[in-house]
C-alpha atoms as a PDB file:
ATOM      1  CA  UNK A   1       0.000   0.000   0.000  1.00  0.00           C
ATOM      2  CA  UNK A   2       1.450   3.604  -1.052  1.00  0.00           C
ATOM      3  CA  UNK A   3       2.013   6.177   1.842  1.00  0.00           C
ATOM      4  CA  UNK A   4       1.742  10.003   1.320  1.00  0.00           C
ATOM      5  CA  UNK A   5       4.926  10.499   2.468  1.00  0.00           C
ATOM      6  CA  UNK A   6       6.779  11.759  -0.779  1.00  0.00           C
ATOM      7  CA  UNK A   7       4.126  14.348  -1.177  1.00  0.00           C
ATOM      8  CA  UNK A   8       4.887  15.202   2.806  1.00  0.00           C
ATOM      9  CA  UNK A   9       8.270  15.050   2.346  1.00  0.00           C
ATOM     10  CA  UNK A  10       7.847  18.228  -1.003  1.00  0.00           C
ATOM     11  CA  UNK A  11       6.047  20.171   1.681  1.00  0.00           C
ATOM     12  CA  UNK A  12       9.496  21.960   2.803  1.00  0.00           C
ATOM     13  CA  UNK A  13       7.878  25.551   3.479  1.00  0.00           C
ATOM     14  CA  UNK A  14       6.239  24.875   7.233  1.00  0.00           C
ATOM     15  CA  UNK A  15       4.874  28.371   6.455  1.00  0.00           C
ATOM     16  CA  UNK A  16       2.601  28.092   3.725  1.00  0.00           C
ATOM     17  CA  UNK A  17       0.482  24.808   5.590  1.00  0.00           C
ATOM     18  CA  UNK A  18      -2.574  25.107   7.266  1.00  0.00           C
ATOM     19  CA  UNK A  19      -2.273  25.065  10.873  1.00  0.00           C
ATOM     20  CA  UNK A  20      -5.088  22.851  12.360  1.00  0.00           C
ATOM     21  CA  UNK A  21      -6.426  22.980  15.645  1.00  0.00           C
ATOM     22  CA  UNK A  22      -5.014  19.721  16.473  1.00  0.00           C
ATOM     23  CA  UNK A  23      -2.757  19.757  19.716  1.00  0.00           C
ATOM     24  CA  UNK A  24       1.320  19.627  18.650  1.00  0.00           C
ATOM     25  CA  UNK A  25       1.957  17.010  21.122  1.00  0.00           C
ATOM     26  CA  UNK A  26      -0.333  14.057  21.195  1.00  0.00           C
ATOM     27  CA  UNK A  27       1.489  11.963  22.840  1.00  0.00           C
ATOM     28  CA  UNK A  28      -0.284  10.600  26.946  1.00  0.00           C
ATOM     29  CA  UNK A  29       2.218  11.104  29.422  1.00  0.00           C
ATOM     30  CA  UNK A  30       0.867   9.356  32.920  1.00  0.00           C
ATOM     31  CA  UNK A  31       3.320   9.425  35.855  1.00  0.00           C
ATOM     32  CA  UNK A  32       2.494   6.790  38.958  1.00  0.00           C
ATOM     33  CA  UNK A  33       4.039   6.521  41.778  1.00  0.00           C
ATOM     34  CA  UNK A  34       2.498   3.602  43.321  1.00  0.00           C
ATOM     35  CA  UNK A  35       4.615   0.701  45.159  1.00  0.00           C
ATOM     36  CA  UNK A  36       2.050  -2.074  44.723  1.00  0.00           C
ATOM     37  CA  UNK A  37       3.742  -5.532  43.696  1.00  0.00           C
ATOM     38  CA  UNK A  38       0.658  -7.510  42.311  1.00  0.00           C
ATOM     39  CA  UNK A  39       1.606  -9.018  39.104  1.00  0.00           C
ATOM     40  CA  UNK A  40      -1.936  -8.423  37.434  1.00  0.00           C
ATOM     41  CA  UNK A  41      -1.779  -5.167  38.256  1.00  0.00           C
ATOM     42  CA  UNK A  42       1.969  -4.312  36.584  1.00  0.00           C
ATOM     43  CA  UNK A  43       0.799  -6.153  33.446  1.00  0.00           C
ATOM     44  CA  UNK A  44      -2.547  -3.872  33.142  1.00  0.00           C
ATOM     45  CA  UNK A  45      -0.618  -1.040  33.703  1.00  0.00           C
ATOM     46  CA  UNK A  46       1.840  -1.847  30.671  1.00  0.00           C
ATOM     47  CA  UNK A  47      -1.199  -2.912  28.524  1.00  0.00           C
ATOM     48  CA  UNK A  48      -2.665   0.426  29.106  1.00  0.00           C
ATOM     49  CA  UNK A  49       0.513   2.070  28.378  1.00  0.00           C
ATOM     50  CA  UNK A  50       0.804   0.402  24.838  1.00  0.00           C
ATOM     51  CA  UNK A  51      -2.567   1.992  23.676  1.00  0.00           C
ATOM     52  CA  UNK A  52      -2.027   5.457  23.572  1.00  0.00           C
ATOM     53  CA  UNK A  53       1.138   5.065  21.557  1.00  0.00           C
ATOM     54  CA  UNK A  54      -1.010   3.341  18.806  1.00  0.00           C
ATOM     55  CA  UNK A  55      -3.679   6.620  18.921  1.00  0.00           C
ATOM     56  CA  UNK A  56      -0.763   8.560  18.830  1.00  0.00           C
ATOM     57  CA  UNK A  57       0.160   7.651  15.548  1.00  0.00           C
ATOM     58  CA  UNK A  58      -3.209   7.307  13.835  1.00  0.00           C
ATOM     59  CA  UNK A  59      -3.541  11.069  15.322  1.00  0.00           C
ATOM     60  CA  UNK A  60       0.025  12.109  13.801  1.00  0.00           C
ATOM     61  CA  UNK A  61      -0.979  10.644  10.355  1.00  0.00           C
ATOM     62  CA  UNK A  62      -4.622  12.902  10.346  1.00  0.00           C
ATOM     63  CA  UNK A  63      -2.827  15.727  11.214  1.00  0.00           C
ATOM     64  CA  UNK A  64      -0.285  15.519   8.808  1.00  0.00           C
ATOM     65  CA  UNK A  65      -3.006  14.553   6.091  1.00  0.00           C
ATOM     66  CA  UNK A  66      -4.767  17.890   7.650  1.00  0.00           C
ATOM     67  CA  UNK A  67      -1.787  19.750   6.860  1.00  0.00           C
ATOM     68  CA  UNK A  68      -1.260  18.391   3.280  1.00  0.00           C
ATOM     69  CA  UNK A  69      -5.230  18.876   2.411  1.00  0.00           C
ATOM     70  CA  UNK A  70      -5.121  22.633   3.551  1.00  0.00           C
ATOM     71  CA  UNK A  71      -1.716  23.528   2.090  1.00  0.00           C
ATOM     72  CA  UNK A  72      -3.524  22.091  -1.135  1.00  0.00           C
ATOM     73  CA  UNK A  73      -6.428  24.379  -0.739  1.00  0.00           C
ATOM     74  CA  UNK A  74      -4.395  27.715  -0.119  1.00  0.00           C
ATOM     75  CA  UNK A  75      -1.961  26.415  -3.190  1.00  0.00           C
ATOM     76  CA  UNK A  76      -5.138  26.365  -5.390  1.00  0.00           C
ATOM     77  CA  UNK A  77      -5.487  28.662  -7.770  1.00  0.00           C
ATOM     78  CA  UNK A  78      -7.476  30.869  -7.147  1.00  0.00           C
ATOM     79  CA  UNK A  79      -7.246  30.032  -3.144  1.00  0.00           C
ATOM     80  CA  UNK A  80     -10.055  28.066  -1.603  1.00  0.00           C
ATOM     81  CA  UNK A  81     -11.056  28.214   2.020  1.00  0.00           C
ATOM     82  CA  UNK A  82     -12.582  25.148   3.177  1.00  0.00           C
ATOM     83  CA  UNK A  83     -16.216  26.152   3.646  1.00  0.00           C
ATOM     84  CA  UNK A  84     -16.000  26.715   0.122  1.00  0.00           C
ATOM     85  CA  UNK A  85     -14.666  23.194  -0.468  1.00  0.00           C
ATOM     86  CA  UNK A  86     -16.702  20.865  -2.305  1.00  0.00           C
ATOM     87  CA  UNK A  87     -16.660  17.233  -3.469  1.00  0.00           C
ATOM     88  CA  UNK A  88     -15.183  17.815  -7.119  1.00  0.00           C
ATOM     89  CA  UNK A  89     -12.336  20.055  -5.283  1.00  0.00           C
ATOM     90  CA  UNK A  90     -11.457  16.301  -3.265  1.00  0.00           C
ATOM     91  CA  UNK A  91     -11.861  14.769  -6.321  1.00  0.00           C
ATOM     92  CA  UNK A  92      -8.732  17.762  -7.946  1.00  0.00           C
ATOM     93  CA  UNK A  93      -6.713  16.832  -4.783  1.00  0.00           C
ATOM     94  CA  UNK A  94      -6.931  12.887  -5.270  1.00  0.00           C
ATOM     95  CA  UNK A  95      -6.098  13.416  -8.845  1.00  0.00           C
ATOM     96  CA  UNK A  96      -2.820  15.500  -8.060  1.00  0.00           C
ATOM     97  CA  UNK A  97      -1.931  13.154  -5.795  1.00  0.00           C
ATOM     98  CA  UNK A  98      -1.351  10.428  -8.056  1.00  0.00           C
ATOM     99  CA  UNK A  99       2.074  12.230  -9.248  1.00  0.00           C
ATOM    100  CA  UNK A 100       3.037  10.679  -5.706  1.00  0.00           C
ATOM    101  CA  UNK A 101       1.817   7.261  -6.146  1.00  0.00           C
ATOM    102  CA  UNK A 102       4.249   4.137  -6.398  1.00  0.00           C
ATOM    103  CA  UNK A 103       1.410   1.746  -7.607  1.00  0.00           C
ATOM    104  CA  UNK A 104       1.960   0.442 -10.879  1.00  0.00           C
ATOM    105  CA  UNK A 105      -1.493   0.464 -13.097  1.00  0.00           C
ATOM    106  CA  UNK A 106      -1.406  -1.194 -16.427  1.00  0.00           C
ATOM    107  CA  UNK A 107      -3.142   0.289 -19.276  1.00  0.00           C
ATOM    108  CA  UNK A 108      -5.378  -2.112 -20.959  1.00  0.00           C
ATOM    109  CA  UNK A 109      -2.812  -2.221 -24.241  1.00  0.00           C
ATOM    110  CA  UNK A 110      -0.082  -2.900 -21.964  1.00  0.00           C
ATOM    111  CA  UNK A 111       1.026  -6.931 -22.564  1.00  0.00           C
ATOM    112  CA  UNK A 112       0.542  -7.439 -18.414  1.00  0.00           C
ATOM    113  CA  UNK A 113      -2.651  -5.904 -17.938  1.00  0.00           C
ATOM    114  CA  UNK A 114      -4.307  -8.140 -15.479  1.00  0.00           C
ATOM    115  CA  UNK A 115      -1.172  -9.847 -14.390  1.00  0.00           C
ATOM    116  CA  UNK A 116      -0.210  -9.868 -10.561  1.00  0.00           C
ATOM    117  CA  UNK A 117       2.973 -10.487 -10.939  1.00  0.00           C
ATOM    118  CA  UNK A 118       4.373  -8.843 -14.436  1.00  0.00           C
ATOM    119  CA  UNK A 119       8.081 -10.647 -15.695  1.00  0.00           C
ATOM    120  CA  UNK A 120       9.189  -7.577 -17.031  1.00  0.00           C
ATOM    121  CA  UNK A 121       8.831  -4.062 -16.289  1.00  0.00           C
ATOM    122  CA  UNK A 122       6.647  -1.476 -18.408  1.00  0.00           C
ATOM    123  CA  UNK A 123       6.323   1.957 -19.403  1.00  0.00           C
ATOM    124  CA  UNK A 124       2.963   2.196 -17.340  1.00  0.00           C
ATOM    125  CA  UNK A 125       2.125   4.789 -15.288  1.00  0.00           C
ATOM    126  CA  UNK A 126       2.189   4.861 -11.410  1.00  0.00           C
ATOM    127  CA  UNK A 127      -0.495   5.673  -9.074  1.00  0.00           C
ATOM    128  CA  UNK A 128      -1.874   6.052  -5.494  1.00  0.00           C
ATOM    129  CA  UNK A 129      -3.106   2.863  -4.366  1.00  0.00           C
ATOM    130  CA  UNK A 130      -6.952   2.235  -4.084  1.00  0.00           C
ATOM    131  CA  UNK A 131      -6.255   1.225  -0.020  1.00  0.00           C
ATOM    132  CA  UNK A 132      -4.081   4.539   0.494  1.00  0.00           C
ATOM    133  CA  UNK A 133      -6.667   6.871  -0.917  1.00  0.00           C
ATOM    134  CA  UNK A 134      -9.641   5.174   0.762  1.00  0.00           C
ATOM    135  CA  UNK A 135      -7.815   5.182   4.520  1.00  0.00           C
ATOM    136  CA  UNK A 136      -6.972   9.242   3.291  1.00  0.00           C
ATOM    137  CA  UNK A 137     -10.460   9.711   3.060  1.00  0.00           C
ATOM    138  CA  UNK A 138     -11.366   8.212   6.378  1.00  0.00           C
ATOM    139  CA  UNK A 139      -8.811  10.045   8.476  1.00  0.00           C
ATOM    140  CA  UNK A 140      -9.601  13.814   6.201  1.00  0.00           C
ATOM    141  CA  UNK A 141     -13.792  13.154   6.865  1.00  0.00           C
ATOM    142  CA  UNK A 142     -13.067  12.267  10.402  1.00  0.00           C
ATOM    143  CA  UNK A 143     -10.704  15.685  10.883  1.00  0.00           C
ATOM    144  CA  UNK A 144     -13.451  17.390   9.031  1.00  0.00           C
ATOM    145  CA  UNK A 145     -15.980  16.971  11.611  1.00  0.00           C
ATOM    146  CA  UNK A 146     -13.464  16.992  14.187  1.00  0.00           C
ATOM    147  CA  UNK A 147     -12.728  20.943  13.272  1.00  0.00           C
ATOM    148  CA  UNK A 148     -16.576  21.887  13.779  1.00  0.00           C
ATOM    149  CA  UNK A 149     -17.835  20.726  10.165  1.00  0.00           C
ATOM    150  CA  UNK A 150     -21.020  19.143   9.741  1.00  0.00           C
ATOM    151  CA  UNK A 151     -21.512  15.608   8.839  1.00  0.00           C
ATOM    152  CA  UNK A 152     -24.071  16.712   5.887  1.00  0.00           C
ATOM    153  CA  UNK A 153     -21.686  18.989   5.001  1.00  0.00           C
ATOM    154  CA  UNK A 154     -18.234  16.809   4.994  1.00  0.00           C
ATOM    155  CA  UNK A 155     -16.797  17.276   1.144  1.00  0.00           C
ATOM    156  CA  UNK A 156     -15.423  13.962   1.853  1.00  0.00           C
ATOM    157  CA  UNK A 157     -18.289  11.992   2.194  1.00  0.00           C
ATOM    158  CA  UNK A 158     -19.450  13.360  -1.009  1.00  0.00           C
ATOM    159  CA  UNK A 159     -21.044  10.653  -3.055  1.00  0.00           C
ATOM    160  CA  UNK A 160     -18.667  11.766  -6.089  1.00  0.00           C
ATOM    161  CA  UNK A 161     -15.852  11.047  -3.896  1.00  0.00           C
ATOM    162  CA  UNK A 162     -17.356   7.842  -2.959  1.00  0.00           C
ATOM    163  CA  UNK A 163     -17.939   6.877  -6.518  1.00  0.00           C
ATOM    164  CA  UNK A 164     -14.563   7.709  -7.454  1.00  0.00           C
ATOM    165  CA  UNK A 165     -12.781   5.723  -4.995  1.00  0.00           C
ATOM    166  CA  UNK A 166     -15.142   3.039  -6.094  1.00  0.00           C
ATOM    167  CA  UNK A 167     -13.931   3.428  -9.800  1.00  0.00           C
ATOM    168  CA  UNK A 168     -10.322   3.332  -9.126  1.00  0.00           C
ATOM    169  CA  UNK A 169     -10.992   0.464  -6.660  1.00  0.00           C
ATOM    170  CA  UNK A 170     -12.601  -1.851  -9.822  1.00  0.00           C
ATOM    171  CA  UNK A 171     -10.033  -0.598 -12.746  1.00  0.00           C
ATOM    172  CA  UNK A 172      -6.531  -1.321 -10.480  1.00  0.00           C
ATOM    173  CA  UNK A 173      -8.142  -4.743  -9.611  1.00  0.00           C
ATOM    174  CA  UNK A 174      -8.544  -5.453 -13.398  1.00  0.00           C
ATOM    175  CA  UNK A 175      -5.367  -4.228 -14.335  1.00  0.00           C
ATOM    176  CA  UNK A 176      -3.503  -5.232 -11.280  1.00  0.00           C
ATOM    177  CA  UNK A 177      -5.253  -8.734 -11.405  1.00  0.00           C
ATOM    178  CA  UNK A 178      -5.568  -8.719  -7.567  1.00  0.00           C
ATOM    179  CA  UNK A 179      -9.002  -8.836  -6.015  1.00  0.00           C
ATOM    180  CA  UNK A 180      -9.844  -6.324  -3.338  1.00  0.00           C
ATOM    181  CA  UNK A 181     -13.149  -8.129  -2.452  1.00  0.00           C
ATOM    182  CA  UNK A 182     -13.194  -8.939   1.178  1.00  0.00           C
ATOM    183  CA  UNK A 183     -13.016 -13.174   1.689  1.00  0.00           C
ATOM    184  CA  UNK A 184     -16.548 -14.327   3.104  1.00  0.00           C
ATOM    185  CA  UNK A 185     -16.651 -16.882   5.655  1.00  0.00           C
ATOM    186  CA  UNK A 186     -17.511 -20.341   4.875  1.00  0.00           C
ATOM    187  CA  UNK A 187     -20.297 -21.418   7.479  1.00  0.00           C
ATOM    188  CA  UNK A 188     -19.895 -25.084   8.214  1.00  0.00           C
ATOM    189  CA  UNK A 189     -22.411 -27.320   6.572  1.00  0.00           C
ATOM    190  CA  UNK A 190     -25.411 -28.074   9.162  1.00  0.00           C
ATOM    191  CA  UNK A 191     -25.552 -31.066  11.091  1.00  0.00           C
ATOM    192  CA  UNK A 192     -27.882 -33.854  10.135  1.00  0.00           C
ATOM    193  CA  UNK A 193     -30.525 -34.650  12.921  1.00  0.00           C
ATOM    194  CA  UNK A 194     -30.986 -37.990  13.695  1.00  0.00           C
ATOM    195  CA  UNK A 195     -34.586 -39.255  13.236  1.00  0.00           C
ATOM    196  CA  UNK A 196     -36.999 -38.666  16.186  1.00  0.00           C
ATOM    197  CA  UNK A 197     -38.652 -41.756  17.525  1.00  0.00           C
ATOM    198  CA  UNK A 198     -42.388 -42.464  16.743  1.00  0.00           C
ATOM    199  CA  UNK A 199     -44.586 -41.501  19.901  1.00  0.00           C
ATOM    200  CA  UNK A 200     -45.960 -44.169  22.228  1.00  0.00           C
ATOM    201  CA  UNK A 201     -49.731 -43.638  21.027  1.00  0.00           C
ATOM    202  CA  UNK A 202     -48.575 -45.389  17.719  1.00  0.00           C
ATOM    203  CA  UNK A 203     -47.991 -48.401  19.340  1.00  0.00           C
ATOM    204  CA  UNK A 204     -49.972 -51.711  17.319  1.00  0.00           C
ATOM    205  CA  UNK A 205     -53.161 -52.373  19.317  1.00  0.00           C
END
């Protein structure tokens, strides 16, 4: 799956990005002082402990994503603020992301078009994965709402967005020759009942 961070990484001028409202430091510092030796009690503590990291980074990655969306926006030309941001200007900043992308997508003339696994490399272009632009979407529609915009209002749950990621979803499967649908689980086969006995009121008279 392709990360965003080449596009990050272009970003060299901290002063031309958007400055969310998200805190700098997201880390969860606790401090305890307790003395308590119970074993179950040290191993929920260093569960607990693990967690935050893990939020911590799913945080990090919106907020950079944040960033990148809003330096987009004040990039544009002319500049667009985001109340004025609609689904066809996600659908511009998907597009201009694929300059980023390290997914190879054969054309349909190219000789491995539908091949997992090509022998030979190919003059085809690359692109932004289907997963990395679907997870983008996720954490940018959850920062949306998160910076006081309304749900019927979130550009990225536009249906054109949704139909978009749905399109490049179903042409990198076909040229890719990899199947994105999600496995279904076999249910086991019923169990035969064994034949209940007659009652007693049949008995021969």
């Amino acid at each position: 799956m392709d990360s965003l961070q080449d596009f990050h990484a272009s970003n060299t001028n901290p002063s031309t990005a958007l400055t969310p409202n998200f805190p700098v430091n997201l880390s969860i510092t606790t401090t305890t002082t307790t003395t308590n030796t119970n074993p179950s009690s040290v191993t929920a503590s260093s569960s607990s402990s693990t967690s935050p990291s893990t939020l911590s980074r799913y945080e990090n990655q919106k907020r950079r994503d944040w960033n990148t969306f809003g330096q987009y926006l004040r990039n544009h030309r002319p500049p667009l603020s985001l109340s004025r941001c609609s689904g066809a200007h996600v659908l511009e900043f998907l597009r201009y992301l694929d300059q980023f992308g390290k997914t190879k997508v054969h054309t349909p003339l190219c000789p491995f078009f539908g091949h997992p696994n090509p022998p030979a490399p190919c003059p085809c272009p690359l692109r932004q994965a289907w997963g990395s632009l679907d997870a983008l979407i996720g954490r940018l529609r959850a920062a949306f709402e998160e910076h006081g915009g309304k749900p019927e209002a979130n550009p990225f749950g536009a249906r054109a967005v949704r139909l978009y990621l749905r399109e490049v979803r179903d042409s990198q499967s076909k040229a890719r020759g990899i199947s994105y649908e999600k496995k279904k689980r076999k249910r086991p086969p019923p169990q035969a009942h064994p034949p209940l006995p007659p009652p007693n009121g049949n008995q021969n008279q």
